[in-house]
C-alpha atoms as a PDB file:
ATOM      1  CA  UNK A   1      20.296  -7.121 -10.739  1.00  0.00           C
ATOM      2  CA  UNK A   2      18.010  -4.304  -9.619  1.00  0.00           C
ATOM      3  CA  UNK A   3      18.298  -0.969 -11.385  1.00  0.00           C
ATOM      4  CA  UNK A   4      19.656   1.958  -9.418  1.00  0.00           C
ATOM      5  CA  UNK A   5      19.067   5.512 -10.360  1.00  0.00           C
ATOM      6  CA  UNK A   6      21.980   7.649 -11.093  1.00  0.00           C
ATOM      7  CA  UNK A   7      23.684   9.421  -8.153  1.00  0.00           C
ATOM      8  CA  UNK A   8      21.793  12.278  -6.873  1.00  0.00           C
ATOM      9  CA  UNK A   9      18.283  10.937  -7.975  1.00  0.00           C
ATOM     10  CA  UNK A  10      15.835  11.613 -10.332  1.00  0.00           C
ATOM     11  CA  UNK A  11      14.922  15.419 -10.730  1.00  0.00           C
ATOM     12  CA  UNK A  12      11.109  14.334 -10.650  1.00  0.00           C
ATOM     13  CA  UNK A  13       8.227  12.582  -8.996  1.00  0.00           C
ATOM     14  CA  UNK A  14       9.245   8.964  -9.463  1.00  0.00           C
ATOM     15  CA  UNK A  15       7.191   5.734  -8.299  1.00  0.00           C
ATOM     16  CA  UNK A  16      10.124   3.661  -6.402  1.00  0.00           C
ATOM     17  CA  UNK A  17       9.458   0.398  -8.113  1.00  0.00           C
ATOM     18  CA  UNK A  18      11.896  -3.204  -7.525  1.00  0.00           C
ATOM     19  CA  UNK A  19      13.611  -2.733 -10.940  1.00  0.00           C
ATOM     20  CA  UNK A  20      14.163   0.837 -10.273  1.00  0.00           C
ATOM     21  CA  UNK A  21      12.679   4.140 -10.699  1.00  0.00           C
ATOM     22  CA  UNK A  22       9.903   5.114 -12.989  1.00  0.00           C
ATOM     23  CA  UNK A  23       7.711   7.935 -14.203  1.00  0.00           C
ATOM     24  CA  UNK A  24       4.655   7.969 -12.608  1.00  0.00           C
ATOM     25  CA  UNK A  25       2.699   7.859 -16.171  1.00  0.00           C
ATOM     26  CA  UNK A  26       4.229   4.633 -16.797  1.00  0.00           C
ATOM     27  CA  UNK A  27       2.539   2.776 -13.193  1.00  0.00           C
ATOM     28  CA  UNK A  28      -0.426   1.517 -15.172  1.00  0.00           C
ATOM     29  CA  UNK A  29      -3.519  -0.329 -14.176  1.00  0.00           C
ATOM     30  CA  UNK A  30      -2.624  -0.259 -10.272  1.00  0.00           C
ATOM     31  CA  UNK A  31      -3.991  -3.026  -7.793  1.00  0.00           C
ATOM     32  CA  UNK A  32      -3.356  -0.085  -4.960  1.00  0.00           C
ATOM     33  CA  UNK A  33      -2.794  -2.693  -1.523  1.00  0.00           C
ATOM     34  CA  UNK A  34      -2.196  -6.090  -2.265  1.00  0.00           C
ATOM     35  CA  UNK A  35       0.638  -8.674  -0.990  1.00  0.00           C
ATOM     36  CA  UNK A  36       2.351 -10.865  -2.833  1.00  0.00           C
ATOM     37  CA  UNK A  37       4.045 -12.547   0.484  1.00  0.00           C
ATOM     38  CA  UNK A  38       3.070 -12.390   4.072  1.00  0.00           C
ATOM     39  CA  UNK A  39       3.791 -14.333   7.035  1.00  0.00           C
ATOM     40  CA  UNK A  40       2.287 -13.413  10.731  1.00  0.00           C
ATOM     41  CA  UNK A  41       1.401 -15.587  13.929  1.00  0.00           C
ATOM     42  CA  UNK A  42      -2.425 -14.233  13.215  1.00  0.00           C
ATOM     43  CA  UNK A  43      -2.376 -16.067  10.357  1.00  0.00           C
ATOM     44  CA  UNK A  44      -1.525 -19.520  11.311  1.00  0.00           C
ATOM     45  CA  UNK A  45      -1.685 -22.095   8.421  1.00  0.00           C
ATOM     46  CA  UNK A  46      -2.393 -19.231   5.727  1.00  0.00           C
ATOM     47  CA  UNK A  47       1.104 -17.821   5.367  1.00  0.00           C
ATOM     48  CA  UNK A  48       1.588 -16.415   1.375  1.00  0.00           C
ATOM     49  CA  UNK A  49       5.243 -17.930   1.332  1.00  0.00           C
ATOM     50  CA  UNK A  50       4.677 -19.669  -1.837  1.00  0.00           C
ATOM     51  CA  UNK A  51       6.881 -18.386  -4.957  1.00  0.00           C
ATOM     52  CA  UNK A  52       5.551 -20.138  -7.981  1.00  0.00           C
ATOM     53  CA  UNK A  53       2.103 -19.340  -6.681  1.00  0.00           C
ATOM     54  CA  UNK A  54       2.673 -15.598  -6.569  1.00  0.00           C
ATOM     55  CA  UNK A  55       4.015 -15.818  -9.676  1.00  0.00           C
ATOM     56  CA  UNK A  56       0.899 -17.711 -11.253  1.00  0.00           C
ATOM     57  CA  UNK A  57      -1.326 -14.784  -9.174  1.00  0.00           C
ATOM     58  CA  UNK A  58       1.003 -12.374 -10.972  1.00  0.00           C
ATOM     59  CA  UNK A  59       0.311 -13.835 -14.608  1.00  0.00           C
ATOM     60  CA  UNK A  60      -3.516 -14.217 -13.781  1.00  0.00           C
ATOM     61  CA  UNK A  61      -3.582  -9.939 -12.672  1.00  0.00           C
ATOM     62  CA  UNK A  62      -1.427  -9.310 -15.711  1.00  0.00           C
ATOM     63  CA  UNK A  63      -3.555 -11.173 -18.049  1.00  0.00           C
ATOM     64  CA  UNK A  64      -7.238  -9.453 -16.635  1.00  0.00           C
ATOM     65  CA  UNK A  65      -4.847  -5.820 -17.697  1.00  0.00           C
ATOM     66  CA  UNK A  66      -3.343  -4.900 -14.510  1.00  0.00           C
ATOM     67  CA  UNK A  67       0.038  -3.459 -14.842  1.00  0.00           C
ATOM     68  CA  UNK A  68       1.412  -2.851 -11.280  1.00  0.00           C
ATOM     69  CA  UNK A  69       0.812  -4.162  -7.647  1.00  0.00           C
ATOM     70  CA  UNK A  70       1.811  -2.134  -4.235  1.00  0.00           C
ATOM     71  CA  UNK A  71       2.593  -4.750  -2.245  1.00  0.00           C
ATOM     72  CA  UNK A  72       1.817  -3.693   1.772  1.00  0.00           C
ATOM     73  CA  UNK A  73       3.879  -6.268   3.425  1.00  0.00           C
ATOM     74  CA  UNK A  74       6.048  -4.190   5.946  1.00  0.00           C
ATOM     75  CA  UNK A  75       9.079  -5.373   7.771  1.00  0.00           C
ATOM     76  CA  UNK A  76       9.306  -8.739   9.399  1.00  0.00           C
ATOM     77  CA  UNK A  77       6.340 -10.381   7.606  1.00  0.00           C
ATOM     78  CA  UNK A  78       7.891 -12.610   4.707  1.00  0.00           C
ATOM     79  CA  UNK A  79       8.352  -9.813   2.246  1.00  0.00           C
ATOM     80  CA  UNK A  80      10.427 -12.493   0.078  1.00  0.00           C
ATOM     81  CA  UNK A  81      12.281  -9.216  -1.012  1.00  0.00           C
ATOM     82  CA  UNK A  82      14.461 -11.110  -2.785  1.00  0.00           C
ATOM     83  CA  UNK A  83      11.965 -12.666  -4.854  1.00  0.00           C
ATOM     84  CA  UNK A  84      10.235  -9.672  -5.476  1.00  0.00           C
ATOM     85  CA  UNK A  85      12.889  -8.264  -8.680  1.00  0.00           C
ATOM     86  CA  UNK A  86      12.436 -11.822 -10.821  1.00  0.00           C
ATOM     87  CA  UNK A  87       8.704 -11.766 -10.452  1.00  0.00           C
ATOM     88  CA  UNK A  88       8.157  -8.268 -12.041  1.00  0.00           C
ATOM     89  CA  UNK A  89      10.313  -9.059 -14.545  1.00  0.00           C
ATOM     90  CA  UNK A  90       8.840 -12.764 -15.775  1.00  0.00           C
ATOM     91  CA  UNK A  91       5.378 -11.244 -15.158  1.00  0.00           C
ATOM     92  CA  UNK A  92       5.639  -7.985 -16.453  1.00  0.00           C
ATOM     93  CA  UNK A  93       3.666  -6.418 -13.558  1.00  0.00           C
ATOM     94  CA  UNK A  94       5.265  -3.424 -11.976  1.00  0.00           C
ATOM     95  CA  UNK A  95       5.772  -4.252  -8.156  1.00  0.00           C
ATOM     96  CA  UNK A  96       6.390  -1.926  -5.379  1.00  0.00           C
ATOM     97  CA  UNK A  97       7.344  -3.131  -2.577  1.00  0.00           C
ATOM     98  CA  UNK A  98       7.211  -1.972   1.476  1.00  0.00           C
ATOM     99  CA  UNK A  99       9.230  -1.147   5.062  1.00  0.00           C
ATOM    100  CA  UNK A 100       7.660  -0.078   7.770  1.00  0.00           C
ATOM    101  CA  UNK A 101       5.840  -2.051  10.963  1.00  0.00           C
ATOM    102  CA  UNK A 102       2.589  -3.361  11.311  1.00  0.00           C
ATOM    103  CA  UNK A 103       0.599  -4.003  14.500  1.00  0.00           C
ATOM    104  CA  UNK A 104       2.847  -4.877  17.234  1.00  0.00           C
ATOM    105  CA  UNK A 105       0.705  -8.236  17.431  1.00  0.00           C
ATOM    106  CA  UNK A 106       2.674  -9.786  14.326  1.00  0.00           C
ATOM    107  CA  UNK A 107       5.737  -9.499  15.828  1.00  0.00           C
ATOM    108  CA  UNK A 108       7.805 -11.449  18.457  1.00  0.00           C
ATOM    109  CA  UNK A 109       8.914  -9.497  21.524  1.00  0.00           C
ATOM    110  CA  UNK A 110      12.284  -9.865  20.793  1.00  0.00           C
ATOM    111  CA  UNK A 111      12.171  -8.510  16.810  1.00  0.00           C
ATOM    112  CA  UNK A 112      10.303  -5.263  18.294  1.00  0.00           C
ATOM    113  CA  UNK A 113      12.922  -4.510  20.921  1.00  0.00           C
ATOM    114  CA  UNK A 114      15.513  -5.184  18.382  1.00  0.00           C
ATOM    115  CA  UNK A 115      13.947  -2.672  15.603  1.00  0.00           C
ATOM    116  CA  UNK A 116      12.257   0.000  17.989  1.00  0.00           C
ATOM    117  CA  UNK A 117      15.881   2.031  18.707  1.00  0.00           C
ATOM    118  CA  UNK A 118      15.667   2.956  15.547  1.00  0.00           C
ATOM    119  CA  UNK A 119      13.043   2.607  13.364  1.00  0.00           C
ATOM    120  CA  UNK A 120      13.384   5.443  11.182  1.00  0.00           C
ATOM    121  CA  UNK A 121      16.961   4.458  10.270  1.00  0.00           C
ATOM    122  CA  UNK A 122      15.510   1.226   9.644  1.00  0.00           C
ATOM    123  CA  UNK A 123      12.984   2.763   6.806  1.00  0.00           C
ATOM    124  CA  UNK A 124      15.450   5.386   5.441  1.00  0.00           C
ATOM    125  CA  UNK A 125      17.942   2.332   4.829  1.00  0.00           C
ATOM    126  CA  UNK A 126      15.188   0.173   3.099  1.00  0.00           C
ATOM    127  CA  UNK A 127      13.623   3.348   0.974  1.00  0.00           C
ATOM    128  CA  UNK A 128      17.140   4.660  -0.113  1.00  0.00           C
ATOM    129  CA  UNK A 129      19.601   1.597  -0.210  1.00  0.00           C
ATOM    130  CA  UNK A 130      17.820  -1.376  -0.301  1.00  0.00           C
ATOM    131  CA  UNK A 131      16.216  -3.791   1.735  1.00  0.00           C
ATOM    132  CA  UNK A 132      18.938  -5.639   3.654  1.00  0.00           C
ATOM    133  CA  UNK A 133      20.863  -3.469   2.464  1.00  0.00           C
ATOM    134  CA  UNK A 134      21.377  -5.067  -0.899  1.00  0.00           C
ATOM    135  CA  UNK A 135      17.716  -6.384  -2.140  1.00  0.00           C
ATOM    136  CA  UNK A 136      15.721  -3.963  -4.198  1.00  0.00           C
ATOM    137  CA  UNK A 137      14.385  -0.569  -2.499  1.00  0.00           C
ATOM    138  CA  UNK A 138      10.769  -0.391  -0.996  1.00  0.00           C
ATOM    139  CA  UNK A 139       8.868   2.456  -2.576  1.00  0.00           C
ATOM    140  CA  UNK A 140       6.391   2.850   0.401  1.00  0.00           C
ATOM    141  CA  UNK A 141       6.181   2.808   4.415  1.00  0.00           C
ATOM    142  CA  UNK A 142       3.069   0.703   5.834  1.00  0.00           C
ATOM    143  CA  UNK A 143       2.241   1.444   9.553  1.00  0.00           C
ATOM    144  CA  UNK A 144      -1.320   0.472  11.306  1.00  0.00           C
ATOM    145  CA  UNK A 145      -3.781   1.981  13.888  1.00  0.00           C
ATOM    146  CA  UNK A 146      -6.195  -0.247  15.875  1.00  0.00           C
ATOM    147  CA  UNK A 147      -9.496  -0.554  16.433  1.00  0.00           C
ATOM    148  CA  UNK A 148     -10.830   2.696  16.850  1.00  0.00           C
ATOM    149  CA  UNK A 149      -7.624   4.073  18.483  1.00  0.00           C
ATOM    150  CA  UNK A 150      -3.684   4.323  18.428  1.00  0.00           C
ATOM    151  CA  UNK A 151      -2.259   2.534  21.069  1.00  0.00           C
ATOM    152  CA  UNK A 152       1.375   3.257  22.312  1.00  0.00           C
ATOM    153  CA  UNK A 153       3.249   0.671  19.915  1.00  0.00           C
ATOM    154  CA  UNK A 154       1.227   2.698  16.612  1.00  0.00           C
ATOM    155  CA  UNK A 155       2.642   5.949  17.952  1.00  0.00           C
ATOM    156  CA  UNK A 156       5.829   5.072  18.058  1.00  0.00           C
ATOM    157  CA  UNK A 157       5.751   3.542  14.772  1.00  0.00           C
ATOM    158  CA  UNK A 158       3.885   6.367  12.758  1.00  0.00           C
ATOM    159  CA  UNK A 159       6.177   8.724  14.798  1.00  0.00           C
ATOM    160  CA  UNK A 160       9.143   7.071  12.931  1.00  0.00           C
ATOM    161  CA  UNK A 161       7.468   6.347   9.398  1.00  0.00           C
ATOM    162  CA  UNK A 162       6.777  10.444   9.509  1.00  0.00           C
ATOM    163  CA  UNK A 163      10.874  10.611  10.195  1.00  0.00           C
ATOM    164  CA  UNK A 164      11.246   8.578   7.219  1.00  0.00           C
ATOM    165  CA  UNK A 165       9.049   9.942   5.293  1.00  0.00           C
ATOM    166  CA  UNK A 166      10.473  13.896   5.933  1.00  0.00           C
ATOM    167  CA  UNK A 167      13.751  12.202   4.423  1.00  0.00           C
ATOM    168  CA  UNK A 168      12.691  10.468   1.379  1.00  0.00           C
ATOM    169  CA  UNK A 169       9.215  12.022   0.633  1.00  0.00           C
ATOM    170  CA  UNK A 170       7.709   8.490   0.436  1.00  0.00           C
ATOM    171  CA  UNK A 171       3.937   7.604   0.716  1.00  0.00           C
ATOM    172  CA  UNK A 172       3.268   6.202   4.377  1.00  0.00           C
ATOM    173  CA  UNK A 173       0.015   3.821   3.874  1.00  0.00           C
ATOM    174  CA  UNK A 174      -2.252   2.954   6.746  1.00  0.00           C
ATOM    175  CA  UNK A 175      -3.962  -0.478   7.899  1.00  0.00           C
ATOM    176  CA  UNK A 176      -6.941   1.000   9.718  1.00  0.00           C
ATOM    177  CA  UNK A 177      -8.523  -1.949  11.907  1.00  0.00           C
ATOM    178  CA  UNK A 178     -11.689  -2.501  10.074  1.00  0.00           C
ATOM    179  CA  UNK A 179     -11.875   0.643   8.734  1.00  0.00           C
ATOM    180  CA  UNK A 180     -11.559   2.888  11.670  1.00  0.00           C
ATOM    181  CA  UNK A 181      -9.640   5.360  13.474  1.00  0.00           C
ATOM    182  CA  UNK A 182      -8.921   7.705  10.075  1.00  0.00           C
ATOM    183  CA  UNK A 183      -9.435  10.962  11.379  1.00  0.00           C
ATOM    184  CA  UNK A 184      -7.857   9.921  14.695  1.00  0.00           C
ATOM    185  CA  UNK A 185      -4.582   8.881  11.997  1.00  0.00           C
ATOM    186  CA  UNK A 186      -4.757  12.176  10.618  1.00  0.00           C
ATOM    187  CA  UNK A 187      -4.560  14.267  13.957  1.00  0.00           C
ATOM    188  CA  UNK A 188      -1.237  12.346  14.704  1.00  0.00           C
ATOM    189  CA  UNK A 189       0.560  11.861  11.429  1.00  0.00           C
ATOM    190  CA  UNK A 190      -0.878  15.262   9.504  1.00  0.00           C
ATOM    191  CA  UNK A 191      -1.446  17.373  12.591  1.00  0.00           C
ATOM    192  CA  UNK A 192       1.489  16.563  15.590  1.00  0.00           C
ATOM    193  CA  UNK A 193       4.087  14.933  12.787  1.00  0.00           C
ATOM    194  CA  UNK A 194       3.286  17.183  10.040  1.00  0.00           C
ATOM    195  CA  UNK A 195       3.384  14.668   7.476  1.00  0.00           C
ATOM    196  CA  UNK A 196       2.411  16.357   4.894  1.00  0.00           C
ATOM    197  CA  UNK A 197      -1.837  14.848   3.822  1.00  0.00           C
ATOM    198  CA  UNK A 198      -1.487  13.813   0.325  1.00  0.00           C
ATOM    199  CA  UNK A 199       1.777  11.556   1.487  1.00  0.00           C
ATOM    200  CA  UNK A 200      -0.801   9.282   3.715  1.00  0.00           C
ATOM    201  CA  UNK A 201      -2.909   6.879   2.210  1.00  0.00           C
ATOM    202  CA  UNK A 202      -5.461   5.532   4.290  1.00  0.00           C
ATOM    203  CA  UNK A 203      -6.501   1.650   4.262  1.00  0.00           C
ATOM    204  CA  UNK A 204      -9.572  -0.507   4.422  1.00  0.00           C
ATOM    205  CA  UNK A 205     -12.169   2.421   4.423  1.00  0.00           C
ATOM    206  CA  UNK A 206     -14.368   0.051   2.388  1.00  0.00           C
ATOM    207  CA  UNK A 207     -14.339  -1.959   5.384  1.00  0.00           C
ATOM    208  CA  UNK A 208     -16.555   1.136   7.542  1.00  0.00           C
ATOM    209  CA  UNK A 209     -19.039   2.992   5.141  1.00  0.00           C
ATOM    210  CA  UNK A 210     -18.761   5.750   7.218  1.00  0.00           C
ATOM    211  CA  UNK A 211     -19.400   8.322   4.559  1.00  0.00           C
ATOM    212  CA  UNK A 212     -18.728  11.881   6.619  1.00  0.00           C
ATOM    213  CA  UNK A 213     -15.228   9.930   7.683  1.00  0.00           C
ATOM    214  CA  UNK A 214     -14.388   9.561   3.972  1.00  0.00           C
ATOM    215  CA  UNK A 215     -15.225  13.316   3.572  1.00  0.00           C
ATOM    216  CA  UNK A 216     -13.354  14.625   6.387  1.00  0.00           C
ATOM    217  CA  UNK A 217     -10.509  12.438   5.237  1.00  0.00           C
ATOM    218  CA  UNK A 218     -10.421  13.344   1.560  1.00  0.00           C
ATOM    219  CA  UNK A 219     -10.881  17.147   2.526  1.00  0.00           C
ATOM    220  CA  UNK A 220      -8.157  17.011   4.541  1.00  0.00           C
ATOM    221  CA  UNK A 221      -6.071  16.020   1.644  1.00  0.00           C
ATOM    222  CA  UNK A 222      -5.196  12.204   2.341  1.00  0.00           C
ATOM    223  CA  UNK A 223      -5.833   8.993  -0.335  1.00  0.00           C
ATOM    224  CA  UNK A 224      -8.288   6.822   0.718  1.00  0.00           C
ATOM    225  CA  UNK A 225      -8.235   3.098  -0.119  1.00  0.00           C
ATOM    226  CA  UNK A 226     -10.690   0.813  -0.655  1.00  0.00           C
ATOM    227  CA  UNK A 227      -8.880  -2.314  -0.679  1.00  0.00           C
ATOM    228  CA  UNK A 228     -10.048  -6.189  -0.134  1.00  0.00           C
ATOM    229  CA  UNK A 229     -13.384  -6.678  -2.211  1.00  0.00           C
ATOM    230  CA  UNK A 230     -15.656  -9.740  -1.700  1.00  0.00           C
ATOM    231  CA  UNK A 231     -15.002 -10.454   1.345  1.00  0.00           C
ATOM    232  CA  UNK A 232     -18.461 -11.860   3.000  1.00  0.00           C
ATOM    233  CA  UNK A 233     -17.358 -11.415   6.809  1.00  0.00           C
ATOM    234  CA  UNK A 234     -17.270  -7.449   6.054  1.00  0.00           C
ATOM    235  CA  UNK A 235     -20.491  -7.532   4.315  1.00  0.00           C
ATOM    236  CA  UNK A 236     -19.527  -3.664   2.551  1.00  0.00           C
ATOM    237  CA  UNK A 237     -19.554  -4.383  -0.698  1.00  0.00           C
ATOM    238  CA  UNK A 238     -22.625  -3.655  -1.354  1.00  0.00           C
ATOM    239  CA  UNK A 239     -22.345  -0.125   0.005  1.00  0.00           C
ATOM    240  CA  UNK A 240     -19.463   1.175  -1.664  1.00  0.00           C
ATOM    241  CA  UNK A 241     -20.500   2.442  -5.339  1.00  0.00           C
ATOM    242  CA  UNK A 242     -22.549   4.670  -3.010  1.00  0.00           C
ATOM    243  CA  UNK A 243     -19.106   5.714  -1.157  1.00  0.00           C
ATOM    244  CA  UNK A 244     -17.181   6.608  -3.765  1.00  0.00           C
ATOM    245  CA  UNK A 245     -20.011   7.623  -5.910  1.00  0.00           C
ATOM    246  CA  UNK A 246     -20.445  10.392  -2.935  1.00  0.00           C
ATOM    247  CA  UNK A 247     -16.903  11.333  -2.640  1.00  0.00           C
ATOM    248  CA  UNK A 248     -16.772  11.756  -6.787  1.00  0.00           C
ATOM    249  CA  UNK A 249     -19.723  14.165  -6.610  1.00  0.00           C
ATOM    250  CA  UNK A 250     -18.477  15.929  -3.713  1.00  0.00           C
ATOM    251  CA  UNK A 251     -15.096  16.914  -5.614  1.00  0.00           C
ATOM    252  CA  UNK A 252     -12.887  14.115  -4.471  1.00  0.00           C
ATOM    253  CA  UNK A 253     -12.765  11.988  -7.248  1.00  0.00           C
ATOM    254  CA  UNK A 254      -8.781  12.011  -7.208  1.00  0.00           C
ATOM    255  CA  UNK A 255      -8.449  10.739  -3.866  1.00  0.00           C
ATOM    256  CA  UNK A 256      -9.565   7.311  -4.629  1.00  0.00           C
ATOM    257  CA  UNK A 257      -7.280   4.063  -4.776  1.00  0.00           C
ATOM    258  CA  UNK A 258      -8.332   0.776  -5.287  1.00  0.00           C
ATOM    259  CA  UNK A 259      -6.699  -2.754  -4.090  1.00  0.00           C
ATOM    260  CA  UNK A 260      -7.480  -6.310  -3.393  1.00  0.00           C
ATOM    261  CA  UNK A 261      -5.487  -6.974  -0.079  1.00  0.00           C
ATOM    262  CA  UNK A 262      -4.886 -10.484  -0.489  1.00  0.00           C
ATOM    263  CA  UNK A 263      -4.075 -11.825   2.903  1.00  0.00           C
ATOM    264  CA  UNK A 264      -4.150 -15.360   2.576  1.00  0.00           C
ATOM    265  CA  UNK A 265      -3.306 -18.344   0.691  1.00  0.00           C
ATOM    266  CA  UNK A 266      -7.495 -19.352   0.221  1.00  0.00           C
ATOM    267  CA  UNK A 267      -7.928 -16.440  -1.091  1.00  0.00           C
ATOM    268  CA  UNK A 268      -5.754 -16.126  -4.042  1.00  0.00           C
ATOM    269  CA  UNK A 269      -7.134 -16.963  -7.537  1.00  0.00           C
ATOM    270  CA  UNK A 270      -4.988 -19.732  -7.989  1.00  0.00           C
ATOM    271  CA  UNK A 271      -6.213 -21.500  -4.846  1.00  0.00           C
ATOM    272  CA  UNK A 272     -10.029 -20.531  -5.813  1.00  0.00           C
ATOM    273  CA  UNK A 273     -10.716 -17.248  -4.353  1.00  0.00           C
ATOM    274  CA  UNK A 274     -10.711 -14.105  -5.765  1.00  0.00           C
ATOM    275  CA  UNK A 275      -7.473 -13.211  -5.387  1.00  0.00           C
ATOM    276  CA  UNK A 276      -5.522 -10.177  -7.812  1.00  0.00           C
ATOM    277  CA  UNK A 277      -8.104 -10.642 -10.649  1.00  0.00           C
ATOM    278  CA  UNK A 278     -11.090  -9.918  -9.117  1.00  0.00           C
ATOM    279  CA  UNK A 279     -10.177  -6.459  -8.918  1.00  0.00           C
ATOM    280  CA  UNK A 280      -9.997  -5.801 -12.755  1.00  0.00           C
ATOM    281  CA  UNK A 281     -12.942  -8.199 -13.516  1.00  0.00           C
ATOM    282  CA  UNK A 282     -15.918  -8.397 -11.554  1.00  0.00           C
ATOM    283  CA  UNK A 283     -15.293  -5.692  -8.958  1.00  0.00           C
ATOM    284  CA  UNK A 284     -14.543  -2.716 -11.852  1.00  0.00           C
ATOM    285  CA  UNK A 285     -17.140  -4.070 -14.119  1.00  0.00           C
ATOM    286  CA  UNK A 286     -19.649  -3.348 -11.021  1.00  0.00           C
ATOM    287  CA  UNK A 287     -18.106  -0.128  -9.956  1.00  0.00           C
ATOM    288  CA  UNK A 288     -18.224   0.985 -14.007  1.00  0.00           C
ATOM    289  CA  UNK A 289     -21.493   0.376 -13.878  1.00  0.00           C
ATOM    290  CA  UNK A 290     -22.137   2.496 -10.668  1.00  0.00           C
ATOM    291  CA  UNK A 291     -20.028   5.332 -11.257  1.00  0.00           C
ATOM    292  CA  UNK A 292     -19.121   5.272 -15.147  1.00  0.00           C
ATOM    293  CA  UNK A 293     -15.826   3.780 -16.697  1.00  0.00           C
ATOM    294  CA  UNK A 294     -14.229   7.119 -17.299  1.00  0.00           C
ATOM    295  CA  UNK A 295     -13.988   7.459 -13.481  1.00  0.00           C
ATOM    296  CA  UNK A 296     -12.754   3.869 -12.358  1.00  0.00           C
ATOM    297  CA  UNK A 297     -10.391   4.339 -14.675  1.00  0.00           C
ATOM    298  CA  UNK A 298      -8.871   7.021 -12.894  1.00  0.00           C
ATOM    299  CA  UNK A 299      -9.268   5.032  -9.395  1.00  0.00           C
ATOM    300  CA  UNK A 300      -6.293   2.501 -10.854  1.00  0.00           C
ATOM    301  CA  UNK A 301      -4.281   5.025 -13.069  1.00  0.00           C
ATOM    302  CA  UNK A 302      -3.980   8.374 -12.595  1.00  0.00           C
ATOM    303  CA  UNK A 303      -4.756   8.069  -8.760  1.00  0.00           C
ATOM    304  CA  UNK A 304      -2.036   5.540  -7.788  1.00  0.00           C
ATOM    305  CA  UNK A 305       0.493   7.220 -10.038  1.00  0.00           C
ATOM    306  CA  UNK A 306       0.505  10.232  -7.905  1.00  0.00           C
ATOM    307  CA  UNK A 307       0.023   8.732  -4.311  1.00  0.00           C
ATOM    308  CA  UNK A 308       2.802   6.545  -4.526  1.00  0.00           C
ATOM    309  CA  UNK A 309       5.309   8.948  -6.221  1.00  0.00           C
ATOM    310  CA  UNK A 310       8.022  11.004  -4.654  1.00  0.00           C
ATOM    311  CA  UNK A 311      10.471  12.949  -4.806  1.00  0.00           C
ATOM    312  CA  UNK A 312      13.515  10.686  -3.989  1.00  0.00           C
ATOM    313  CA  UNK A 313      15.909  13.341  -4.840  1.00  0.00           C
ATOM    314  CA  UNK A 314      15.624  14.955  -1.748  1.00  0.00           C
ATOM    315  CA  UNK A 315      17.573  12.263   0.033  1.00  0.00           C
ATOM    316  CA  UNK A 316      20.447  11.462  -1.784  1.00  0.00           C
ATOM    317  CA  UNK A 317      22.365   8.477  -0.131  1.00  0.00           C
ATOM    318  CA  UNK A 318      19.887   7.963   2.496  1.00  0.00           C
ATOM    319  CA  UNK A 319      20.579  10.931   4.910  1.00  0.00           C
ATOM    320  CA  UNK A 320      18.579  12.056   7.438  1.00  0.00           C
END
């Protein structure tokens, strides 16, 4: 049975985890972005639908000392929400889990002009009561841009994630396509929605080393991720100690988040990639020896703890 909080809410910042509610000092070692499940036409033949194999990803994350994993996978991508509540509690890790839409691609033509009337009632329902109404609550919206642009289906989408998020206070997080499009994120969701810019979390800046983009972003108050290391096609690894070494000296040290966005079945751990691990062994090792241990530290703790909680008081019973 999930854990519900008492009526009314917590009276402080709580991360919305599937067992229930938690301080954010008790997150842990955070994997930031990562998914546990996902299913999408995209990805034909490398669909993470596999339970005892997220479960053995789960136990390999836990043992290299991670504590909790945001899972990203939005609506109508094979969250496996029901799944989700045994897993953290036979592995120990904390798991948050996600509503929201992704790129209008994934989806069939018929599930987006069933879900489009109402999106944000769609995210309210899965932040406040549960996903399907009786599965454990997500404790995050995902939305996504495009390549260098917001097309109309993103608008729409972000439009109703900043609904949602006005409602429950929860942390919308970003795919940006390859990297790009941040600022362009920020003049919609921060700037015409109002969302407020430390309740956005922007993905996959590791995947464009644009360095005065990462500024501009981080002075305007968002999270930035840097989420999916060792991945050879994006050939960025080797530029981002210098990233986040940049945004550390320049101030922004408590903007950064950290994830390993595993997207498909080849490239979990168990299946020989590098999967959840590889974030808490050879990619922190390197970045510790960059940037200083102290600091990386506070990437997967502190940082996480604060992005992802909320105030879920503010909306008891789902109301909007």
């Amino acid at each position: 049975m999930v854990n519900r909080a008492p009526a009314g809410g917590p009276t402080a910042p709580a991360v919305r985890t599937v067992l229930g509610d938690i301080a954010p000092a008790s997150l842990g070692i955070c994997d930031a972005h990562d998914h546990l499940f996902l299913r999408s036409p995209q990805l034909p033949g490398q669909e993470l639908d596999d339970a005892e194999a997220a479960a053995a990803e789960l136990s390999a994350f836990r043992a290299a000392g991670g504590a909790a994993v945001i899972q990203w996978t939005p609506y109508g991508m094979g969250r496996r929400s029901a799944e989700l509540p045994r897993l953290a509690r036979e592995s120990g890790v904390r798991i948050v889990a996600a509503t929201g839409l992704h790129q209008a691609a994934h989806y069939s033509p018929e599930l987006l002009a069933r879900v489009r009337p109402d999106l944000a009632g769609l995210f309210v329902a899965e932040l406040t009561e549960g996903i399907g109404g009786t599965g454990p609550r997500a404790g995050m919206i995902k939305v996504a841009g495009g390549f260098h642009g917001l097309d109309r289906h993103a608008r729409h989408t972000m439009a109703a994630a900043a609904e949602a998020q006005r409602a429950t206070g929860a942390a919308i997080g970003v795919h940006l396509e390859l990297g790009t499009g941040a600022l362009d994120v920020l003049d919609l969701l921060c700037g015409t929605l109002a969302v407020p810019p430390d309740r956005v979390i922007l993905g996959h800046l590791n995947r464009s080393p644009d360095l005065v983009v990462h500024r501009t972003a981080a002075e305007a108050g968002a999270y930035l991720a840097f989420d999916g290391p060792s991945r050879a096609y994006h050939a960025t690894d080797w530029r981002l100690p210098e990233a986040l070494a940049a945004l550390a000296d320049a101030g922004f040290g408590d903007r950064i988040l950290l994830g390993g966005d595993t997207t498909t079945a080849g490239a979990r751990s168990v299946n020989g990639g590098p999967g959840m691990p590889y974030l808490l062994r050879r990619h922190r090792e390197r970045l510790e020896i960059a940037l200083g241990a102290d600091l990386v530290t506070q990437f997967l703790t502190a940082n996480p703890a604060r992005a992802f909680a909320a105030d879920w008081a503010r909306a008891p019973g789902g109301s909007r």
